[in-house]
N, C-alpha and C. Protein backbone atom coordinates (compact mmCIF):
# COMPACT_ATOMS: atom_id res chain seq x y z
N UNK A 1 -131.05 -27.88 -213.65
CA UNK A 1 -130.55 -28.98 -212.85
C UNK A 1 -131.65 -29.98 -212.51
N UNK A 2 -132.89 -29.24 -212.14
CA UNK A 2 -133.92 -30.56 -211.88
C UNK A 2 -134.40 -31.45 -213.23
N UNK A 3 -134.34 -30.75 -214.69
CA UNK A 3 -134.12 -30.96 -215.64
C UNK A 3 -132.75 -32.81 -215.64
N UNK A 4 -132.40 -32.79 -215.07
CA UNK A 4 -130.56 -33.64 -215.43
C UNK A 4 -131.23 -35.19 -214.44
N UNK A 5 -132.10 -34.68 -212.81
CA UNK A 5 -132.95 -35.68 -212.57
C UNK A 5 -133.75 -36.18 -213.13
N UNK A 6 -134.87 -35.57 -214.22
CA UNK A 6 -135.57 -36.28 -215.19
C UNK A 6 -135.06 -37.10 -215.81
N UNK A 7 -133.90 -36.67 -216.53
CA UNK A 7 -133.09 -37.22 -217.63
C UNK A 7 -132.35 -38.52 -216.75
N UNK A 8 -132.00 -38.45 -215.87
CA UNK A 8 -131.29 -39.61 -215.70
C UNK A 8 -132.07 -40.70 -214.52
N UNK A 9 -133.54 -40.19 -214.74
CA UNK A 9 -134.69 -41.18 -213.97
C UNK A 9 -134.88 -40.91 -212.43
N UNK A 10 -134.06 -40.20 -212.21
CA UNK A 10 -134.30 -39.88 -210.29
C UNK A 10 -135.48 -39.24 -209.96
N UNK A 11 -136.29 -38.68 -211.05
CA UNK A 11 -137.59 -38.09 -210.99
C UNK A 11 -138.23 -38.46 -212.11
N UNK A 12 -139.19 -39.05 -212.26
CA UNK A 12 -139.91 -39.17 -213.19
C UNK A 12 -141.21 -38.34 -213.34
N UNK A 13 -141.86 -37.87 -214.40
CA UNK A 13 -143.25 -37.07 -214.60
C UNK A 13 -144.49 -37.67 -214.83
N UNK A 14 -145.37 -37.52 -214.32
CA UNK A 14 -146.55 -38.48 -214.57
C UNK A 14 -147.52 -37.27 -214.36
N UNK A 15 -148.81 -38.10 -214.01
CA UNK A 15 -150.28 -37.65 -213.79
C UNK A 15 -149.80 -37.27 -212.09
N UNK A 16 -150.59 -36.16 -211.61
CA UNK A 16 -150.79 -35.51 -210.26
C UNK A 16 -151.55 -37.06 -209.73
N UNK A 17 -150.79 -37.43 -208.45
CA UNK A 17 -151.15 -38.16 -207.56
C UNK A 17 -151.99 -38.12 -206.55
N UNK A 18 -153.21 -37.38 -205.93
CA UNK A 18 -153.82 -36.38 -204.86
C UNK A 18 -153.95 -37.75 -204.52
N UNK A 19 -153.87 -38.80 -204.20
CA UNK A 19 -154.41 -40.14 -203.56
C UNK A 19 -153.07 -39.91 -202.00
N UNK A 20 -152.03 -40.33 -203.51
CA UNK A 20 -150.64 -40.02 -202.90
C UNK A 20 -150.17 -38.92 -201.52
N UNK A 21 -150.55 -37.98 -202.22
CA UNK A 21 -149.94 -36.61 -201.64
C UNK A 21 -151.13 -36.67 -200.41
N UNK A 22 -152.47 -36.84 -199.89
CA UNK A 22 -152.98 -37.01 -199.17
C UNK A 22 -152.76 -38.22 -198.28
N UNK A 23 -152.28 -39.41 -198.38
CA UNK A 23 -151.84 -39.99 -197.62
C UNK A 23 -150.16 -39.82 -197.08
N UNK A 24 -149.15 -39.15 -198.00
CA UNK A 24 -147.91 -38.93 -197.38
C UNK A 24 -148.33 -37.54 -196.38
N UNK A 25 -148.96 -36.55 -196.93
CA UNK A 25 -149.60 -35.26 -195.69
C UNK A 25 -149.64 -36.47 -193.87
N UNK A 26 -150.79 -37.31 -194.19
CA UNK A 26 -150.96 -37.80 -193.32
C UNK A 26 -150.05 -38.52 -192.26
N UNK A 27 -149.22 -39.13 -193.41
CA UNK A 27 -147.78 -40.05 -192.56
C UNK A 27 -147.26 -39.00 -191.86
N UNK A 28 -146.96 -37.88 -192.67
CA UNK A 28 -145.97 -36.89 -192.09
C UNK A 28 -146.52 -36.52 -191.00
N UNK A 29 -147.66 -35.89 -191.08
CA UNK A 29 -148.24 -35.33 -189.46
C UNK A 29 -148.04 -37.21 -188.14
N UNK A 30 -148.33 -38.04 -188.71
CA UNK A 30 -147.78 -39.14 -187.68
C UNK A 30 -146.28 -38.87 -187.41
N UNK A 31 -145.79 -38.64 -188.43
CA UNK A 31 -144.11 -39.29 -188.20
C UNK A 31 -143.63 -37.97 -187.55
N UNK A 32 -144.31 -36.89 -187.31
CA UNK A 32 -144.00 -35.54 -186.61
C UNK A 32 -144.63 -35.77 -185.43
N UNK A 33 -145.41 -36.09 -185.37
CA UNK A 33 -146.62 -36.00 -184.21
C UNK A 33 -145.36 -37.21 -182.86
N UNK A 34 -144.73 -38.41 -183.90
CA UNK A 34 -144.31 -39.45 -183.33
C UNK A 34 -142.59 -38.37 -182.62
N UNK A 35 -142.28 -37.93 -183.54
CA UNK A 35 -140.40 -37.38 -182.77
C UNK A 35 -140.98 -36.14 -181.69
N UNK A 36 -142.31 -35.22 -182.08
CA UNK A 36 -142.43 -34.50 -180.98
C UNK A 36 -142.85 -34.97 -179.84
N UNK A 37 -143.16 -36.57 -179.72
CA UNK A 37 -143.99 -36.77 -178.52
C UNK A 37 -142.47 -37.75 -177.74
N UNK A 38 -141.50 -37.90 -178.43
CA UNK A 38 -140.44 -38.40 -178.19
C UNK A 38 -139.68 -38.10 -176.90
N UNK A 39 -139.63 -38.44 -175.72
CA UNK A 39 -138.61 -37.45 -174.66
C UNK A 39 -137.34 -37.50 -175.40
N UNK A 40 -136.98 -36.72 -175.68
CA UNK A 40 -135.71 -35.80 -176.35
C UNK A 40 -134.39 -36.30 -175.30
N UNK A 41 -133.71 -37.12 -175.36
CA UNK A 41 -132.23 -37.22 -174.92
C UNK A 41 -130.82 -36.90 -175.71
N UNK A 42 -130.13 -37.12 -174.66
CA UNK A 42 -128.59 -36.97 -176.15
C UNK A 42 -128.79 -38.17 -176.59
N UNK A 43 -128.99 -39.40 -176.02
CA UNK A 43 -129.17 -40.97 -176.09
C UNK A 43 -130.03 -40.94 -177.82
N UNK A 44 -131.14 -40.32 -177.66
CA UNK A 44 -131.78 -40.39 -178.72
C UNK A 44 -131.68 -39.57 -180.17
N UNK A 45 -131.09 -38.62 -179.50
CA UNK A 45 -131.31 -37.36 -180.40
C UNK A 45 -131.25 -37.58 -182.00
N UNK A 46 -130.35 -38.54 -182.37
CA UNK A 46 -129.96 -38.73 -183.68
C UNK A 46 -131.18 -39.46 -184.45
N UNK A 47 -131.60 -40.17 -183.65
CA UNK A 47 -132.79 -41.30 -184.54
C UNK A 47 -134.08 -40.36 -184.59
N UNK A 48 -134.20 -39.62 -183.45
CA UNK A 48 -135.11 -38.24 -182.96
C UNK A 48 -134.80 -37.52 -184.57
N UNK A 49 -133.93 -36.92 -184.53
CA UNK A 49 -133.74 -36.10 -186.10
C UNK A 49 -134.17 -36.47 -187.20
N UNK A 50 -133.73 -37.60 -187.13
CA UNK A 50 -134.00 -38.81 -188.65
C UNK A 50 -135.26 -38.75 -188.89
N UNK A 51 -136.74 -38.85 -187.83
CA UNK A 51 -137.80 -38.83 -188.20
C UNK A 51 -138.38 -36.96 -188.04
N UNK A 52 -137.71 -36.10 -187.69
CA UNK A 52 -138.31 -34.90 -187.95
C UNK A 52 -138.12 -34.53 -189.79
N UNK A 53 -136.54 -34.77 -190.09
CA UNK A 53 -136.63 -35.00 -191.13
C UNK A 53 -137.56 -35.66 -192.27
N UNK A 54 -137.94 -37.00 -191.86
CA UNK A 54 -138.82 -37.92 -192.49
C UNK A 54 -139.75 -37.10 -192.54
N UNK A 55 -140.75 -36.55 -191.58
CA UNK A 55 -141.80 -35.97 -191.40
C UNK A 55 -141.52 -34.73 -192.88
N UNK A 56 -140.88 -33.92 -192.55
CA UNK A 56 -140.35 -32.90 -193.69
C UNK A 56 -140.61 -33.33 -195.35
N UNK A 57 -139.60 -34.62 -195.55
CA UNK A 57 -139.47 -35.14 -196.55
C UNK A 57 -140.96 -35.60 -197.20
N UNK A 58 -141.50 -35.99 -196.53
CA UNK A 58 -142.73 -36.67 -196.86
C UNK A 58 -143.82 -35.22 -197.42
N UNK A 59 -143.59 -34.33 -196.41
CA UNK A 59 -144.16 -33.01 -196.89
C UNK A 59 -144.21 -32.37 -198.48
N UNK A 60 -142.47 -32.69 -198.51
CA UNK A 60 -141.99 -32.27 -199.94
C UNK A 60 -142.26 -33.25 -201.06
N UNK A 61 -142.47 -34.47 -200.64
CA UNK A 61 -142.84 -35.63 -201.83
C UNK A 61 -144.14 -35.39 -202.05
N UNK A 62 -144.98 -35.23 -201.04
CA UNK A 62 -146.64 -34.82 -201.44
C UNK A 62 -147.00 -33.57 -202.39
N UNK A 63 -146.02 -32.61 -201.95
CA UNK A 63 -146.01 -31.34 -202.94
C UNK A 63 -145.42 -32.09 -204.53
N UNK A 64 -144.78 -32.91 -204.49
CA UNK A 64 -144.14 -32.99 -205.63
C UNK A 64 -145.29 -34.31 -206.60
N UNK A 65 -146.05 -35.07 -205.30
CA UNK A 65 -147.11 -36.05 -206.20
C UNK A 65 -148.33 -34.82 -206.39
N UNK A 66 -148.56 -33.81 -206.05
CA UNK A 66 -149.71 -33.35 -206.55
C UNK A 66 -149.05 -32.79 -207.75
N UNK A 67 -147.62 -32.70 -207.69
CA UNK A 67 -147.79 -32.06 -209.40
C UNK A 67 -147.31 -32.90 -210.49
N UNK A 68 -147.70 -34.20 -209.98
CA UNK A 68 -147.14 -35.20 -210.64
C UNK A 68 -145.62 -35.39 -211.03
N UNK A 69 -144.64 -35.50 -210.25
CA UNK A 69 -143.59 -35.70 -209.87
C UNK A 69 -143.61 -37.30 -209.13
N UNK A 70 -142.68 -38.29 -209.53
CA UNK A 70 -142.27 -39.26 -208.54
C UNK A 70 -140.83 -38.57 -208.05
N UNK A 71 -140.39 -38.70 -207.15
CA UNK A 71 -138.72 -38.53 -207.05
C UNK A 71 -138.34 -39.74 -206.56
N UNK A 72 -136.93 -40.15 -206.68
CA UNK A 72 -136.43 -41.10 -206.22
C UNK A 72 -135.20 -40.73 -205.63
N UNK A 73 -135.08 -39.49 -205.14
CA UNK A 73 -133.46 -39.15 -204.44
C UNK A 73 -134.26 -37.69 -203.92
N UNK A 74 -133.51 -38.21 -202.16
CA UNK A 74 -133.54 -36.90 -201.63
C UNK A 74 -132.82 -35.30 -202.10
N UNK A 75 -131.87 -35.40 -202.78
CA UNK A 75 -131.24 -34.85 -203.04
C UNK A 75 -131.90 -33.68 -204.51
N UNK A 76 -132.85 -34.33 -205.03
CA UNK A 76 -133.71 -33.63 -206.28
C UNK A 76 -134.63 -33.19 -205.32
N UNK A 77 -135.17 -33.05 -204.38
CA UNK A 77 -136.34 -32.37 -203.56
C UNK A 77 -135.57 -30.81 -203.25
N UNK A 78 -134.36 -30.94 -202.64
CA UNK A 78 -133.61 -29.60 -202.46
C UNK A 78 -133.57 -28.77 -203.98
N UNK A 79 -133.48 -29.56 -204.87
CA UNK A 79 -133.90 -28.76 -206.35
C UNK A 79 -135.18 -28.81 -206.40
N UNK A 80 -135.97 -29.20 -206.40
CA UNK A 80 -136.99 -28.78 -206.81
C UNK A 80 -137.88 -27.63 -205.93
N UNK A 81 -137.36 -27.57 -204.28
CA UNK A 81 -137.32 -26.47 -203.66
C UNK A 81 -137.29 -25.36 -204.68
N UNK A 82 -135.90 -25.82 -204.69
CA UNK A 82 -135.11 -24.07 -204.97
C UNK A 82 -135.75 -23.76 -206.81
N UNK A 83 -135.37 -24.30 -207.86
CA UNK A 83 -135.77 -23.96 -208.92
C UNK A 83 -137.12 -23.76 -209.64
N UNK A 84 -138.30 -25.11 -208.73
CA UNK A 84 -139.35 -25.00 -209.16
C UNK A 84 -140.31 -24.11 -208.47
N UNK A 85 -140.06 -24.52 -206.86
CA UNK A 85 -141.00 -23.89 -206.00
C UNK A 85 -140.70 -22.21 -206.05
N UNK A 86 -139.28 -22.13 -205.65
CA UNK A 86 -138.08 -20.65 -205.71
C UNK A 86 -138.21 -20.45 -204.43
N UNK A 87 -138.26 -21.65 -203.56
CA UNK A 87 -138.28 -21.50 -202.37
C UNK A 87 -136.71 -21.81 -201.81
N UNK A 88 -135.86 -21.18 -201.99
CA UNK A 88 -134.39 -20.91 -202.02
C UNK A 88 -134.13 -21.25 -200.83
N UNK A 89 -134.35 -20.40 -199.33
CA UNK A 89 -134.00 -20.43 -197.98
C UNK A 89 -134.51 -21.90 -197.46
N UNK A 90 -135.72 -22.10 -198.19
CA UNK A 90 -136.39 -23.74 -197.81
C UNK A 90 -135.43 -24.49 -198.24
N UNK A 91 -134.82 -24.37 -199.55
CA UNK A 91 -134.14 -25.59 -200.06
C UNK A 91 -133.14 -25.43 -198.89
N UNK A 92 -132.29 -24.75 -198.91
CA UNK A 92 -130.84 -24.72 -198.25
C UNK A 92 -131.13 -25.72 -196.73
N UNK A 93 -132.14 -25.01 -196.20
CA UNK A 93 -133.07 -25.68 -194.67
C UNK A 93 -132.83 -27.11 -195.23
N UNK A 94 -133.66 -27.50 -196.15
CA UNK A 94 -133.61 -29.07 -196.51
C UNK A 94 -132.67 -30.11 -196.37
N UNK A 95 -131.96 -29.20 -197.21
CA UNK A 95 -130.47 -29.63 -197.87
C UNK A 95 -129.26 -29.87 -196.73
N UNK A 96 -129.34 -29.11 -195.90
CA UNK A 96 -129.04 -29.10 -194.19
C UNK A 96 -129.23 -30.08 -193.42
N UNK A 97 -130.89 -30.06 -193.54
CA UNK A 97 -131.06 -31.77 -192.73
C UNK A 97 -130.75 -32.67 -193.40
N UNK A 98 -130.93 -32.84 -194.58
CA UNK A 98 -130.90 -34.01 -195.20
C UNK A 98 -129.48 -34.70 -195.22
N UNK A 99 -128.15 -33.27 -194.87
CA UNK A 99 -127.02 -33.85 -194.74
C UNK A 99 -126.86 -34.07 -193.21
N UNK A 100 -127.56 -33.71 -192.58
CA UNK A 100 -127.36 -34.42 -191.44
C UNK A 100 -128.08 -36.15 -190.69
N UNK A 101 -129.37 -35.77 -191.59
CA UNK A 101 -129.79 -37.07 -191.75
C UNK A 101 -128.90 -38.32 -192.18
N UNK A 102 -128.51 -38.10 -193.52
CA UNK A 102 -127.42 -39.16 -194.13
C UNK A 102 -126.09 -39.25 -193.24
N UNK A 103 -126.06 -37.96 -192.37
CA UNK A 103 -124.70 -38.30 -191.44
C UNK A 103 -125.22 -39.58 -190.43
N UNK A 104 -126.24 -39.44 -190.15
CA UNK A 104 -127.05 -40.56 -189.37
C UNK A 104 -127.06 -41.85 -189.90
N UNK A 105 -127.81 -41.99 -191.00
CA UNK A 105 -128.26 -43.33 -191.65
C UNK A 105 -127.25 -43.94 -192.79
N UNK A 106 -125.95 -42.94 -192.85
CA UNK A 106 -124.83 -43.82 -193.73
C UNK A 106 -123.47 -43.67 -193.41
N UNK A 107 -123.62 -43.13 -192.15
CA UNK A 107 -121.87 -42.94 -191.78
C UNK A 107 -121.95 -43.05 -189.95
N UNK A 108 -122.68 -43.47 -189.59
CA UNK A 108 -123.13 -43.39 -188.15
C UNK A 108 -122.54 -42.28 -187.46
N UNK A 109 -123.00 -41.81 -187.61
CA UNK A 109 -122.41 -39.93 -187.05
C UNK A 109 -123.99 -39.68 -185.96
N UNK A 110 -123.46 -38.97 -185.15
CA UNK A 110 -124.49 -38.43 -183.91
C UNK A 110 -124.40 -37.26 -184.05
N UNK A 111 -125.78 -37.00 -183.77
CA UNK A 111 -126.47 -35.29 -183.33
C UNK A 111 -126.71 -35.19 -182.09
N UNK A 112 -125.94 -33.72 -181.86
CA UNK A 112 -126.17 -33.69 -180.91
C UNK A 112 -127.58 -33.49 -179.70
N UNK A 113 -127.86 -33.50 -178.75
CA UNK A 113 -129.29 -33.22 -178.17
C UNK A 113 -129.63 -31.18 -178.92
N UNK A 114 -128.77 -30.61 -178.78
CA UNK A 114 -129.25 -29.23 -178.79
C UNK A 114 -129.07 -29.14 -180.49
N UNK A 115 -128.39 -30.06 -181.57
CA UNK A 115 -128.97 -30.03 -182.50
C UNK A 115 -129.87 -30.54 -183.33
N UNK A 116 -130.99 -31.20 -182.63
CA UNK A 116 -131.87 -31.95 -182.76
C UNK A 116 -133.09 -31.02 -182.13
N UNK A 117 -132.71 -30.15 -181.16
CA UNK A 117 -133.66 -29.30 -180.87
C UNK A 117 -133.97 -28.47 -181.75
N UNK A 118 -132.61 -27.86 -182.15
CA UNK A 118 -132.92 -26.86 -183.16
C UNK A 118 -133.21 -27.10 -184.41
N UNK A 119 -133.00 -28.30 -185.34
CA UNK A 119 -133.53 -29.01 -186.33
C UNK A 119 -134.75 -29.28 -186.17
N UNK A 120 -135.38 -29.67 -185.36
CA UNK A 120 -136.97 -30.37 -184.87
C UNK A 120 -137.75 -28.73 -184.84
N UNK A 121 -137.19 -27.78 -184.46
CA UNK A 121 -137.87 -26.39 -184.38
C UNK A 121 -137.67 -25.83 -186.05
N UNK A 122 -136.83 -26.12 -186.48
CA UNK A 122 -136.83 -25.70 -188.09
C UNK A 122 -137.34 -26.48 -188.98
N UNK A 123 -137.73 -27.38 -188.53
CA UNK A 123 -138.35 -28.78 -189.42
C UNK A 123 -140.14 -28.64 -189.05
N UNK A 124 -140.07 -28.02 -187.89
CA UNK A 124 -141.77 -27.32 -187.61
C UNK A 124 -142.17 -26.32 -188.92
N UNK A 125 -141.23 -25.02 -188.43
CA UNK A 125 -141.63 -23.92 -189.42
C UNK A 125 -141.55 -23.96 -190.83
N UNK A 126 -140.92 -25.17 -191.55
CA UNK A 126 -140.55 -25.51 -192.68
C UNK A 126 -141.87 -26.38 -193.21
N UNK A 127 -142.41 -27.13 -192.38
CA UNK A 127 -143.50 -27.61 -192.64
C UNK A 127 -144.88 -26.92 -192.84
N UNK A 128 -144.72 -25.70 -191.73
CA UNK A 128 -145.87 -24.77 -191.44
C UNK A 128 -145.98 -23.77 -192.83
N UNK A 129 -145.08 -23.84 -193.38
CA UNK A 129 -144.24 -22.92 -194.31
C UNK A 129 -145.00 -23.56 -196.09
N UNK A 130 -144.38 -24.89 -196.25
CA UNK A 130 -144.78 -25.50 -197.36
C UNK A 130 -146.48 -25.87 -197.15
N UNK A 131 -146.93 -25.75 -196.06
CA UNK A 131 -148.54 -26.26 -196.25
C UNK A 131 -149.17 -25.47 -197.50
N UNK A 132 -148.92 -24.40 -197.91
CA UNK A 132 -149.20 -23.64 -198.43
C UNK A 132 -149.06 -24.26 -200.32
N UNK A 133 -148.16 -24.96 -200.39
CA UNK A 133 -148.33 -25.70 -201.77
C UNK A 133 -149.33 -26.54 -202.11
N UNK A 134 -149.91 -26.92 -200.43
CA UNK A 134 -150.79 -28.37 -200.12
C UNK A 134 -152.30 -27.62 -199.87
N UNK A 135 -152.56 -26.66 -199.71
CA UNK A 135 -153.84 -26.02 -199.33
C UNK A 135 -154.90 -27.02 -199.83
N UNK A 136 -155.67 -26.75 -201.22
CA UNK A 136 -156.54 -27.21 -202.21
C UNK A 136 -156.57 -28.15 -202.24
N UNK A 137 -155.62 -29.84 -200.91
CA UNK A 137 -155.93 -31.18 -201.15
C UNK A 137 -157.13 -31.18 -200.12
């Protein structure tokens, strides 16, 4: 399946990016550093999610420029979780926010405050989790 993203350009293969993947590491610890320092409301909670997510995403694009991967769809990162990494329980985690994210940013749908807590706490250990692809930058 991550195979069908190559083929139809949503990922392209190149040279390992470490320029890349060291500056998205960096965004991400901002764009995490920025929703945890956030006071957490129901008011907010949804835009609150959107960037724990971001933070996440950016994690998984850096893993994917050090191995020379571009992606161009969130949706090939949950594959490349699961088939390349075989990080299965990660993908599904992903794949989770990411549909709740898009419930946010393309259908204006709200999260709630206590699921934004619990996303922002799984979007920690998911991060703490993949550093481990990122060690050697």
């Amino acid at each position: 399946m991550f195979n069908d993203f190559l083929k139809n350009g949503k990922v392209r293969k190149g040279q390992p990016d470490i320029a890349l993947a060291k500056s998205l590491i960096a965004m991400s610890t901002r764009t995490l550093r920025y929703a945890q320092e956030s006071n957490l409301t129901e008011e907010n909670a949804s835009p609150v999610l959107v960037n724990y997510y971001e933070s996440l995403r950016q994690i998984c694009e850096a893993i994917c420029a050090k191995n020379g991967y571009k992606v161009y769809s969130h949706e090939a990162f949950t594959v490349y979780l699961n088939e390349i990494l075989r990080e299965e329980r990660t993908a599904e985690n992903f794949d989770r926010l990411r549909k709740l994210r898009n419930g946010v940013n393309y259908y204006g749908e709200s999260v709630s405050l206590s699921e934004t807590q619990a996303s922002a706490k799984k979007v920690v250990e998911l991060i703490a989790h993949l550093q481990k692809y990122l060690e050697e930058l």
